[in-house]
Protein backbone atom coordinates (compact mmCIF):
# COMPACT_ATOMS: atom_id res chain seq x y z
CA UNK A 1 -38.53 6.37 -55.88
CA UNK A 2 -35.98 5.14 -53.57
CA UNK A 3 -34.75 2.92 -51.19
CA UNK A 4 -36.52 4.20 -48.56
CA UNK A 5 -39.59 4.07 -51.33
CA UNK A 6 -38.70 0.57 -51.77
CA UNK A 7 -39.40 -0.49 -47.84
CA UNK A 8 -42.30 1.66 -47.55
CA UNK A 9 -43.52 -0.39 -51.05
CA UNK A 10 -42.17 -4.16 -49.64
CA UNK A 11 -44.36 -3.34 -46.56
CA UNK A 12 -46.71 -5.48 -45.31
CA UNK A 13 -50.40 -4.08 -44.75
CA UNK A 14 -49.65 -5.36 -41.12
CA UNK A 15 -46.00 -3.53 -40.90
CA UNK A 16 -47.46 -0.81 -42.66
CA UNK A 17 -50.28 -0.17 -39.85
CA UNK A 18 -47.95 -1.30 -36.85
CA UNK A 19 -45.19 1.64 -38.42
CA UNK A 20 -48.31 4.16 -38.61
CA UNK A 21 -49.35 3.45 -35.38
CA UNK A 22 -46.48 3.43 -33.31
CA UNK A 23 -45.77 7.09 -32.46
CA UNK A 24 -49.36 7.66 -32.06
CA UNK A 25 -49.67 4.57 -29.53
CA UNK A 26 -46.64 6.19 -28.02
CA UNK A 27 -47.90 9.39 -27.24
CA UNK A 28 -51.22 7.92 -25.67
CA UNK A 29 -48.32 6.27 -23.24
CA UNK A 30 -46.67 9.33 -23.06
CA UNK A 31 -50.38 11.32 -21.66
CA UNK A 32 -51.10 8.68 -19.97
CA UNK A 33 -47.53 8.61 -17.99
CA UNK A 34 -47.87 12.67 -17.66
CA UNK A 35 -51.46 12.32 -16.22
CA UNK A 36 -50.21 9.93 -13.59
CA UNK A 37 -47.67 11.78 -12.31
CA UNK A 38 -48.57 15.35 -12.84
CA UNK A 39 -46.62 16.98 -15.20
CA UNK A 40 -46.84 17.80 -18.58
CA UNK A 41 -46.53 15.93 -21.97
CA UNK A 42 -43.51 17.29 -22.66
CA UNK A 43 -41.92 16.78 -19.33
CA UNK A 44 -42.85 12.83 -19.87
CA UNK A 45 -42.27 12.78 -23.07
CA UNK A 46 -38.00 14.42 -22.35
CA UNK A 47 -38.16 12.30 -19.50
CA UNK A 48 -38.82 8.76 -22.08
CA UNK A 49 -36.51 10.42 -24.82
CA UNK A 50 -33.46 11.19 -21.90
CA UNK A 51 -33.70 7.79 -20.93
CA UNK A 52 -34.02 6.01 -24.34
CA UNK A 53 -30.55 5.79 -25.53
CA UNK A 54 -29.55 2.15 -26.03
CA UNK A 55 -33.06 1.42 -23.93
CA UNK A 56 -35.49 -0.78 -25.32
CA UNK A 57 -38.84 0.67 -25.42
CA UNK A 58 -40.32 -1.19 -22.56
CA UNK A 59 -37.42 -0.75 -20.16
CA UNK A 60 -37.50 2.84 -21.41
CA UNK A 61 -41.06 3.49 -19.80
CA UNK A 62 -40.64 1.14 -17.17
CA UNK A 63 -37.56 3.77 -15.80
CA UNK A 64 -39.05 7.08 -17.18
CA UNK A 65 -41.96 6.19 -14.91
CA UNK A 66 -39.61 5.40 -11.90
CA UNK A 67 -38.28 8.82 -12.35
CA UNK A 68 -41.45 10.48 -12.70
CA UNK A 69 -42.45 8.74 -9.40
CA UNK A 70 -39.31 10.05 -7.85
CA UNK A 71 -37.41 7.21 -7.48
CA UNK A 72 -33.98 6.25 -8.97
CA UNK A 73 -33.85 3.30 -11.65
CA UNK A 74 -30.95 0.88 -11.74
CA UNK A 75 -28.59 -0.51 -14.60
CA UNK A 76 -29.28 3.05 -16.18
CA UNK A 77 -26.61 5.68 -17.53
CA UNK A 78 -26.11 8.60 -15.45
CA UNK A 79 -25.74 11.00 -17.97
CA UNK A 80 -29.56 10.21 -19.13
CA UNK A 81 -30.95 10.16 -15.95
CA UNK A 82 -28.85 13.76 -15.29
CA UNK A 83 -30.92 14.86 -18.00
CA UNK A 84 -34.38 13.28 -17.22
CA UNK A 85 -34.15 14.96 -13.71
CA UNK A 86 -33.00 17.84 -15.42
CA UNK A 87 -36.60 17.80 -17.62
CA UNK A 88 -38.47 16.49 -14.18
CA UNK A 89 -36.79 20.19 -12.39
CA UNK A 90 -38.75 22.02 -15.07
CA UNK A 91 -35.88 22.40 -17.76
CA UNK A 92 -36.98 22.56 -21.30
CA UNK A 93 -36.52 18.99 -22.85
CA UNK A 94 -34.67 20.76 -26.63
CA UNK A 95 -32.15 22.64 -24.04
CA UNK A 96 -31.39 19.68 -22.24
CA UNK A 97 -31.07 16.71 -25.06
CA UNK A 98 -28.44 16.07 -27.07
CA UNK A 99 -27.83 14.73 -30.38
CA UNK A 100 -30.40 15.08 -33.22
CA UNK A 101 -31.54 11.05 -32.81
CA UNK A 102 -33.06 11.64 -29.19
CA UNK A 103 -34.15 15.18 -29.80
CA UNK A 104 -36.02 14.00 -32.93
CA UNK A 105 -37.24 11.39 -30.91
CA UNK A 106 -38.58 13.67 -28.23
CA UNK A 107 -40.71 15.71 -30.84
CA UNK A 108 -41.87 12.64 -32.49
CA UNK A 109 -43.38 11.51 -28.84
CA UNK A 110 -44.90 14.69 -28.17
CA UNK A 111 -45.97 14.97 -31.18
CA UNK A 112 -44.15 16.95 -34.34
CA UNK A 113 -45.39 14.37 -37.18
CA UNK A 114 -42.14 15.67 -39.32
CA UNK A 115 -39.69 14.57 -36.74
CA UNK A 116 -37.87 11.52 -38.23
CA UNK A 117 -35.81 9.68 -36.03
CA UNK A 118 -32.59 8.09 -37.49
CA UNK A 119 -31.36 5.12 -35.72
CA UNK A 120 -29.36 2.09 -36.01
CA UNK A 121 -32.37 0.42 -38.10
CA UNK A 122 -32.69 3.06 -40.35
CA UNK A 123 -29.01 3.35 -41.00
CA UNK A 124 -29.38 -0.67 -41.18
CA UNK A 125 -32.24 -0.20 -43.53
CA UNK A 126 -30.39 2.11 -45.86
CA UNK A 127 -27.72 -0.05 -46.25
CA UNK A 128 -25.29 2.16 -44.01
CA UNK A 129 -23.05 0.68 -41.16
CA UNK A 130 -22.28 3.52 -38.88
CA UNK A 131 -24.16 3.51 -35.59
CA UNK A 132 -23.93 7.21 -35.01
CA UNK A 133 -24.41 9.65 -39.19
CA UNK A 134 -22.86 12.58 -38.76
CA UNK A 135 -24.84 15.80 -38.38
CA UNK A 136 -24.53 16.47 -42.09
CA UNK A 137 -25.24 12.88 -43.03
CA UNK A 138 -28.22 12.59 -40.24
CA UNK A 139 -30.40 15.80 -42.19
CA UNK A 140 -29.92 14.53 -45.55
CA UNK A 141 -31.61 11.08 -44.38
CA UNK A 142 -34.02 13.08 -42.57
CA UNK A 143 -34.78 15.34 -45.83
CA UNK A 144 -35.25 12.08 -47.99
CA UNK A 145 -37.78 10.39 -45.79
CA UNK A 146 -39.45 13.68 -46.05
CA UNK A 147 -39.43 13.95 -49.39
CA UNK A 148 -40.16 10.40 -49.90
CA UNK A 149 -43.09 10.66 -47.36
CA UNK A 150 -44.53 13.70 -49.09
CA UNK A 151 -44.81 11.54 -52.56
CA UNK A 152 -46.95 9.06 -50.34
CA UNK A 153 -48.93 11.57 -48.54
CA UNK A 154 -47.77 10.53 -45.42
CA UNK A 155 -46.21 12.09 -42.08
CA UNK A 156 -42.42 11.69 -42.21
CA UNK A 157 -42.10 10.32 -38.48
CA UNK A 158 -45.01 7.44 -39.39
CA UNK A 159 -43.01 6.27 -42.53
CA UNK A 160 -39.55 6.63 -40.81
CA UNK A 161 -41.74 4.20 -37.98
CA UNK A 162 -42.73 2.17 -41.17
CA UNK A 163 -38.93 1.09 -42.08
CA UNK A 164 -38.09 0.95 -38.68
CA UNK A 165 -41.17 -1.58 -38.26
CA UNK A 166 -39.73 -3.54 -41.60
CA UNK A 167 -36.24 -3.38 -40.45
CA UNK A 168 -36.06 -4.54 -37.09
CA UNK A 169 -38.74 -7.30 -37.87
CA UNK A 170 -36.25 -8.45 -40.57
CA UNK A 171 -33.33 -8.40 -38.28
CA UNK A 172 -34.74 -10.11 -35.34
């Protein structure tokens, strides 16, 4: 297979259910924050992915939420929150985000089971050292895992979750 084959196969049965239920746990979060507040999934959902670069994931909801309550969040960068009150205004979330790891992310929390998200532990996991692919570099990765996760039978965005699962368990 390959390498990506090779995490999906080192796996735990644990790892292996955490990475399948991640972006599936995350959407519940994401209708859950959108009932609360009134506005769509995909308003929450560009409002989490705006804020999420460099964010962990729980200081990612804990601010989305403070926007989606109206309120300003500290120790944030203003060009995310520019772009979460951009979503909150009624702007469409794939207009507003930029660069192919947050907009992937956005589809993965809303829901697009092909999205694959391509991040620092991916990159880690594939044995690559940039922190940012380039466009050209990002869609090839995002091909393989596709490829890879249609050999498994698998969605793309649960096995990318998988390695991500492996890698950042590994690392920590």
């Amino acid at each position: 297979m390959t390498l990506i084959g090779s995490h999906w196969r080192g796996a735990t049965p644990l790892q292996r259910r955490a990475g399948r239920a991640w972006y599936r746990n995350a959407r519940r979060t994401i209708l859950a924050m959108a009932d609360a507040s009134g506005v769509t999934k995909r308003c929450a959902g560009g409002v989490v992915a705006a804020m999420s670069p460099r964010t962990h994931w729980s200081r990612n909801l804990h601010v989305a939420g403070e926007i989606l309550a109206g309120r300003t969040p500290s120790g944030v960068f203003r060009a995310s929150l520019v772009k979460a009150r951009a979503i909150l205004a009624g702007a469409k979330p794939l207009c507003v985000l930029g660069g192919n790891k947050v907009r992937a992310f956005y589809r993965a929390l809303v829901g697009d089971r092909t999205a694959v998200v391509i991040d620092v532990w991916i990159l880690r996991a594939l044995g690559l050292r940039s922190r940012a692919p380039t466009d050209r570099l990002y869609l090839r990765i995002a091909a393989a895992f596709t490829t890879v996760a249609r050999r498994l039978r698998i969605a793309a965005a649960d096995l990318q979750a998988v390695v991500w699962v492996t890698t950042r368990g590994r690392a920590e």
